[in-house]
Protein backbone atom coordinates (compact mmCIF):
# COMPACT_ATOMS: atom_id res chain seq x y z
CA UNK A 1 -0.41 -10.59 10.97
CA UNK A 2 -2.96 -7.53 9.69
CA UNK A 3 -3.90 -6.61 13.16
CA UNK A 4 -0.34 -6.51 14.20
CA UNK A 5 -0.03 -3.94 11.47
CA UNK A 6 -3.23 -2.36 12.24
CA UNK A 7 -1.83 -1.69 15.90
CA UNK A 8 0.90 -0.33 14.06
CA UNK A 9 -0.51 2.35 12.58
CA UNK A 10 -2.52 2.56 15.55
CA UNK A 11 -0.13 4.34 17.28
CA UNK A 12 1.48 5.77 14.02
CA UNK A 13 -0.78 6.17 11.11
CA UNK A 14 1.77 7.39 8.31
CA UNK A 15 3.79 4.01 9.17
CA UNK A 16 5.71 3.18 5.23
CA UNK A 17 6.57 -0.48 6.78
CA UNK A 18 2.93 -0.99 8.57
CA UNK A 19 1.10 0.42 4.97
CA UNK A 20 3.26 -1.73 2.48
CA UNK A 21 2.41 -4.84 4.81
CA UNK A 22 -1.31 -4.15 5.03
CA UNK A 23 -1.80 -3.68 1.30
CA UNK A 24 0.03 -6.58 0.73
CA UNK A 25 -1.99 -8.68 3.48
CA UNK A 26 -5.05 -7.13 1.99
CA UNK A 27 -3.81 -8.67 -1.76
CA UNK A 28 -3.30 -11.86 -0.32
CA UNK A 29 -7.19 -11.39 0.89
CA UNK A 30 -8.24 -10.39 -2.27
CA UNK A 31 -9.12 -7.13 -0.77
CA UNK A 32 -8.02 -5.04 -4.03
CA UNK A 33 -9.79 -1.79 -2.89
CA UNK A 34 -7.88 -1.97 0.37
CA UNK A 35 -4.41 -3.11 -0.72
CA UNK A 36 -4.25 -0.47 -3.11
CA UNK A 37 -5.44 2.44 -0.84
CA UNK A 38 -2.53 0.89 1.76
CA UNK A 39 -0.03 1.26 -1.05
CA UNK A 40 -1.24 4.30 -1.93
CA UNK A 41 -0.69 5.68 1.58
CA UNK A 42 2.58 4.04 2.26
CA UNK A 43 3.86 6.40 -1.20
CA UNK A 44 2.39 9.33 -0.20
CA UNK A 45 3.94 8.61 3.36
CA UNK A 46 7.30 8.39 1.86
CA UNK A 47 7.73 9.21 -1.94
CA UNK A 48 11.44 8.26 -1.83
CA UNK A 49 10.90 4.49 -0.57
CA UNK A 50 10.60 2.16 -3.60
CA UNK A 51 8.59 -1.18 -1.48
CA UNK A 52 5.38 0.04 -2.17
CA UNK A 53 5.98 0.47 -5.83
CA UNK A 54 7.49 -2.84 -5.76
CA UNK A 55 5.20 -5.04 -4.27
CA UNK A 56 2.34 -2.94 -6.27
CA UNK A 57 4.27 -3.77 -9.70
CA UNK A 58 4.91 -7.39 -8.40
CA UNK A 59 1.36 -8.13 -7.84
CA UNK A 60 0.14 -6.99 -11.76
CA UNK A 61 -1.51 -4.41 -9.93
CA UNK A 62 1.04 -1.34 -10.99
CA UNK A 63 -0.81 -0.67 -14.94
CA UNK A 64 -0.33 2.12 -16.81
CA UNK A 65 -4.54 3.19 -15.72
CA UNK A 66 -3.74 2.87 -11.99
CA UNK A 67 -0.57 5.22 -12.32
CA UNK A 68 -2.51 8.01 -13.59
CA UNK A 69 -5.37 7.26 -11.29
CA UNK A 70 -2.89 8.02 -8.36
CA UNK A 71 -1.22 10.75 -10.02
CA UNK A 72 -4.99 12.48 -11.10
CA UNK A 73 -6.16 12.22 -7.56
């Protein structure tokens, strides 16, 4: 399922659907690193689309120190 995602954002690499599905692949994986730069993408791909913030909150990754990481950087 990742490399179908992958080849996604092969051919479009600000992809909001292909991003939320890696980072949530890359959770599954226990890729943390990687699932949370794929969420982080997907938002700053499309601000106004609540999935990523979602799936991040979902998966007790969305904590008050990760918020103001992504808002800092």
């Amino acid at each position: 399922m990742l490399l179908c995602y992958q080849g996604v954002l092969k051919l479009d690499k600000t992809n909001y659907t292909a991003l939320v599905f890696i980072g949530k692949c890359a959770a599954e994986l226990d890729q943390a690193d990687q699932s949370l730069m794929a969420y982080r993408k997907a938002i700053e791909s499309d601000e106004t689309q609540p999935l990523a913030w979602q799936v991040w909150e979902e998966e007790g990754e969305l904590t008050k120190d990760l918020v103001t990481l992504y808002f800092t950087s």
